[in-house]
N, C-alpha and C. Protein backbone atom coordinates (compact mmCIF):
# COMPACT_ATOMS: atom_id res chain seq x y z
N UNK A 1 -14.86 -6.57 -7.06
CA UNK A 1 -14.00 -5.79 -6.18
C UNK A 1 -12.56 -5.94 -6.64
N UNK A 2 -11.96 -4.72 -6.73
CA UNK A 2 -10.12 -4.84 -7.07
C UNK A 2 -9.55 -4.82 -5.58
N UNK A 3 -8.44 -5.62 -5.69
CA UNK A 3 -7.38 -5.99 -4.89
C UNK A 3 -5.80 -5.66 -5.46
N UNK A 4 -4.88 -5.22 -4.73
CA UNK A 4 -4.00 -5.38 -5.29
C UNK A 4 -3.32 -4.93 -3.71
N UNK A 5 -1.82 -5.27 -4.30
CA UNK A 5 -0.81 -5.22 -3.17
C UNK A 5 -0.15 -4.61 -4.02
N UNK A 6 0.82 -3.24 -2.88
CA UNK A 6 0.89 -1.75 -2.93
C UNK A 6 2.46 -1.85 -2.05
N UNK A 7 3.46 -1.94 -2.48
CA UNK A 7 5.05 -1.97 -2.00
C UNK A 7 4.99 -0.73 -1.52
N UNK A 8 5.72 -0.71 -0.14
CA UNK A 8 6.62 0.99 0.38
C UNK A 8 7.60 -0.05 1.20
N UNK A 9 8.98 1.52 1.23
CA UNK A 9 10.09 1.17 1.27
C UNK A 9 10.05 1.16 3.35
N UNK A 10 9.57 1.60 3.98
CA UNK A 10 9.02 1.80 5.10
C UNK A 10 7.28 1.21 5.87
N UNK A 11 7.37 0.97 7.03
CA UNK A 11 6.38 0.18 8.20
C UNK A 11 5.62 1.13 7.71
N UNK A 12 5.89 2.71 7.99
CA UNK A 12 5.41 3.99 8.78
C UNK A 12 4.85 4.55 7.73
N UNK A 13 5.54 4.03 5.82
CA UNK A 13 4.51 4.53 4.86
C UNK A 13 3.31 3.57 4.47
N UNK A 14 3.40 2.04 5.24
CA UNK A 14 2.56 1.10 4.92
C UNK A 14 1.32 1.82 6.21
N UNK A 15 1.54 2.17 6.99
CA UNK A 15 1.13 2.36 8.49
C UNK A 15 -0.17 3.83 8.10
N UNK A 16 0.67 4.61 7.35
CA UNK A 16 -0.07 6.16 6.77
C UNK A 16 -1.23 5.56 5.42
N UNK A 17 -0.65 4.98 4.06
CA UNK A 17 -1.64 4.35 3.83
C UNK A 17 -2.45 3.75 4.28
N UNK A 18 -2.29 2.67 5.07
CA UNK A 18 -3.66 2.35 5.86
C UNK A 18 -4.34 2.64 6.86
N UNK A 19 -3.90 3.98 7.21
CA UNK A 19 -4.92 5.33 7.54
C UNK A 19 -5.28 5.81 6.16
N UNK A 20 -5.14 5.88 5.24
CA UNK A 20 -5.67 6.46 4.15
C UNK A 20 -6.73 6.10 3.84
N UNK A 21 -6.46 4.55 3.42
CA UNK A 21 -7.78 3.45 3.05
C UNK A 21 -8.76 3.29 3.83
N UNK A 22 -8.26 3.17 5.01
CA UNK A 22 -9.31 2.97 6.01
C UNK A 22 -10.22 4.51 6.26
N UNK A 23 -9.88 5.28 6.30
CA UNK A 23 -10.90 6.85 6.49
C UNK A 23 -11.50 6.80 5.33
N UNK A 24 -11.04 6.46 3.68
CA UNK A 24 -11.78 6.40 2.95
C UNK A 24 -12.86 5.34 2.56
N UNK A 25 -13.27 4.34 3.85
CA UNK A 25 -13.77 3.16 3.73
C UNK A 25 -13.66 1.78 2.67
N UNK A 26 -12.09 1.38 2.62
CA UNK A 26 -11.81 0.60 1.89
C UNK A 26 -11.24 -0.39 2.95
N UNK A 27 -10.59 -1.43 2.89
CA UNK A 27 -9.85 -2.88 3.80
C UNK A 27 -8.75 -2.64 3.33
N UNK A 28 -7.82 -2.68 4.22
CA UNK A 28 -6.17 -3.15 3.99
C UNK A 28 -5.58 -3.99 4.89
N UNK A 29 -4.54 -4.64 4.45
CA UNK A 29 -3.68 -5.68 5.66
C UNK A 29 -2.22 -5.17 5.34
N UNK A 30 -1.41 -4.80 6.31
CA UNK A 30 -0.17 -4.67 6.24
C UNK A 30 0.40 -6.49 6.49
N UNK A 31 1.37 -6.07 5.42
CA UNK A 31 1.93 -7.46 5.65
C UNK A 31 3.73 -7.26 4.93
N UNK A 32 4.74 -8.28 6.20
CA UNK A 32 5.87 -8.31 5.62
C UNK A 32 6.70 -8.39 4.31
N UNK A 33 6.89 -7.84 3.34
CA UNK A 33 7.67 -8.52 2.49
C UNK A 33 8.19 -9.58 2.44
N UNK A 34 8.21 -10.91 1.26
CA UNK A 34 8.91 -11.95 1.29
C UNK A 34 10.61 -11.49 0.65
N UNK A 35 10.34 -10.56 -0.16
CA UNK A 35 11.55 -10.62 -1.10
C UNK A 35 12.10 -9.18 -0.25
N UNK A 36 13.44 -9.00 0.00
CA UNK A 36 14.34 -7.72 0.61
C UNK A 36 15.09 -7.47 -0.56
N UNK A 37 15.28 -6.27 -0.91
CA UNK A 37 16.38 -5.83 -1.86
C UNK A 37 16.81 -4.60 -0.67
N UNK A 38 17.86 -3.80 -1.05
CA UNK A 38 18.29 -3.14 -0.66
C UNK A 38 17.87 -2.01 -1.00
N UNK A 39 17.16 -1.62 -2.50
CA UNK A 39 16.52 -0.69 -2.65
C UNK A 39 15.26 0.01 -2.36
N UNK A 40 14.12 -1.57 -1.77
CA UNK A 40 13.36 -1.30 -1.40
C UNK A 40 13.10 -0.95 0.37
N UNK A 41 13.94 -0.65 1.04
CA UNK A 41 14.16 -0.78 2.43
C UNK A 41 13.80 -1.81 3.32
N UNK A 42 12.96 -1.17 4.20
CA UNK A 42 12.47 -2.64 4.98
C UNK A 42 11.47 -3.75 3.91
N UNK A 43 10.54 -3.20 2.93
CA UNK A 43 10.30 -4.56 2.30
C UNK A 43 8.71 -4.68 2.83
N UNK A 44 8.05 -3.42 2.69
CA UNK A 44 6.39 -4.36 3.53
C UNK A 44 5.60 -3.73 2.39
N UNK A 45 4.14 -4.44 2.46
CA UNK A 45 3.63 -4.47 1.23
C UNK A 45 2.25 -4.15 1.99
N UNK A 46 1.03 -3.47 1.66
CA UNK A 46 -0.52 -3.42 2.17
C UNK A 46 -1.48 -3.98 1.34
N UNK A 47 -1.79 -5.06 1.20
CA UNK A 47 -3.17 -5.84 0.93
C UNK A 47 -3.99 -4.59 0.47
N UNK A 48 -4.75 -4.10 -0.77
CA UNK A 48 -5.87 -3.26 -0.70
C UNK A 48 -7.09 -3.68 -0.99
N UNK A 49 -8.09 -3.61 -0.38
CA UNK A 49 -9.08 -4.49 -1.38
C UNK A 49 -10.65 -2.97 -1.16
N UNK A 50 -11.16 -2.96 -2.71
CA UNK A 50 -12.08 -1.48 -2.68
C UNK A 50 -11.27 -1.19 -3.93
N UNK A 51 -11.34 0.17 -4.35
CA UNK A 51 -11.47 0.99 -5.81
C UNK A 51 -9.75 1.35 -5.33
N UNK A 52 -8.55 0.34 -5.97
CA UNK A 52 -7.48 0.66 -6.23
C UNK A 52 -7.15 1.70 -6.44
N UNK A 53 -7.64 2.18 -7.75
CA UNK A 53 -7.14 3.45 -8.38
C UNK A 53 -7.20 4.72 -7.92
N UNK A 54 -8.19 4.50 -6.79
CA UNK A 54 -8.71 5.85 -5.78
C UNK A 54 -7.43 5.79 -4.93
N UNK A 55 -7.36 4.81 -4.18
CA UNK A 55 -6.17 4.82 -2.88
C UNK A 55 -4.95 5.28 -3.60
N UNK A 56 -4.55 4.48 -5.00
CA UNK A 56 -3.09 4.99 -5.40
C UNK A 56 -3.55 6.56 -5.53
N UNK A 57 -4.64 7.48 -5.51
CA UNK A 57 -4.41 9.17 -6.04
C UNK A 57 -4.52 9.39 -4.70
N UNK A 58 -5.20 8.77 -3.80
CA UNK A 58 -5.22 9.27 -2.23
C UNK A 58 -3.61 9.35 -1.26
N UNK A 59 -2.96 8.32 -2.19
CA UNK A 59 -1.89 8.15 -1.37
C UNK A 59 -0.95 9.47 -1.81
N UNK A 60 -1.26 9.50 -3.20
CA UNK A 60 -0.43 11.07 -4.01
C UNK A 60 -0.66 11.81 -3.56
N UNK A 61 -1.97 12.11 -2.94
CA UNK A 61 -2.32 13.55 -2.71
C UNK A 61 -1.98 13.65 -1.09
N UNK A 62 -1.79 12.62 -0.44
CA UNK A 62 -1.54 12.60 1.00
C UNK A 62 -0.04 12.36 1.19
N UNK A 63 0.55 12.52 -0.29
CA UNK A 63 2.53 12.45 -0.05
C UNK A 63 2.76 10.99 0.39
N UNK A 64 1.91 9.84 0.59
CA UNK A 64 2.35 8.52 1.28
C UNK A 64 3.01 8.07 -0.26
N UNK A 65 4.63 7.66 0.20
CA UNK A 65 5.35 7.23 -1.24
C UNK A 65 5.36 5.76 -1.08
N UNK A 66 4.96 5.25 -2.67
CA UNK A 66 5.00 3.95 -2.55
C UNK A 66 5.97 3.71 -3.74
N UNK A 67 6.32 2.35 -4.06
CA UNK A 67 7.33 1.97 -4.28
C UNK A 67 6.73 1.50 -6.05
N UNK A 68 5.60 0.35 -5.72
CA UNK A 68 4.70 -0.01 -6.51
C UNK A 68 3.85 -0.57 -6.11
N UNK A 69 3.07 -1.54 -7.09
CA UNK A 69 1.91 -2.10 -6.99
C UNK A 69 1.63 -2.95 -8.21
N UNK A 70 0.94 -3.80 -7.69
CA UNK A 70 0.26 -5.18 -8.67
C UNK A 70 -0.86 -6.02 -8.34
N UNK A 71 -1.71 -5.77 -9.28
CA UNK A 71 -3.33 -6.23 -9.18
C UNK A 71 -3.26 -7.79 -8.69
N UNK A 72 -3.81 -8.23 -8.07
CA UNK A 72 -4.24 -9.51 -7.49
C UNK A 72 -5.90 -9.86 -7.69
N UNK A 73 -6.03 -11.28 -8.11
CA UNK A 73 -7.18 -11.71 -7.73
C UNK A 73 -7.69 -12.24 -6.29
């Protein structure tokens, strides 16, 4: 199973992705940012765990903007 954690600059784009994941039957956890920059806004990040590469084209095709992302074990 891939995991990775998925940066947006907003609650409300972490909040829309995980309506995304979840209708497409995958797990997510919204969770706070440790690190704040100013560029990234508020700083929250979504846990994904299921077929990564699907959610990042689900999130494209559903306009949810993310910031980035990085694979986790």
């Amino acid at each position: 199973m891939n995991k990775a954690i998925v940066k947006f600059s907003s609650v409300t784009y972490a909040m829309k992705a995980k309506a995304v994941v979840e209708s497409n039957g995958g797990k997510s956890f919204i969770k706070r940012s440790v690190k704040k920059t100013g560029k990234d806004g508020c700083g929250y990040s979504l846990i994904v765990e299921g077929n990564v590469s699907k959610y990042l084209n689900l999130f494209d095709l559903n306009r949810v903007k993310y910031i980035g992302y990085e694979m986790v074990q």
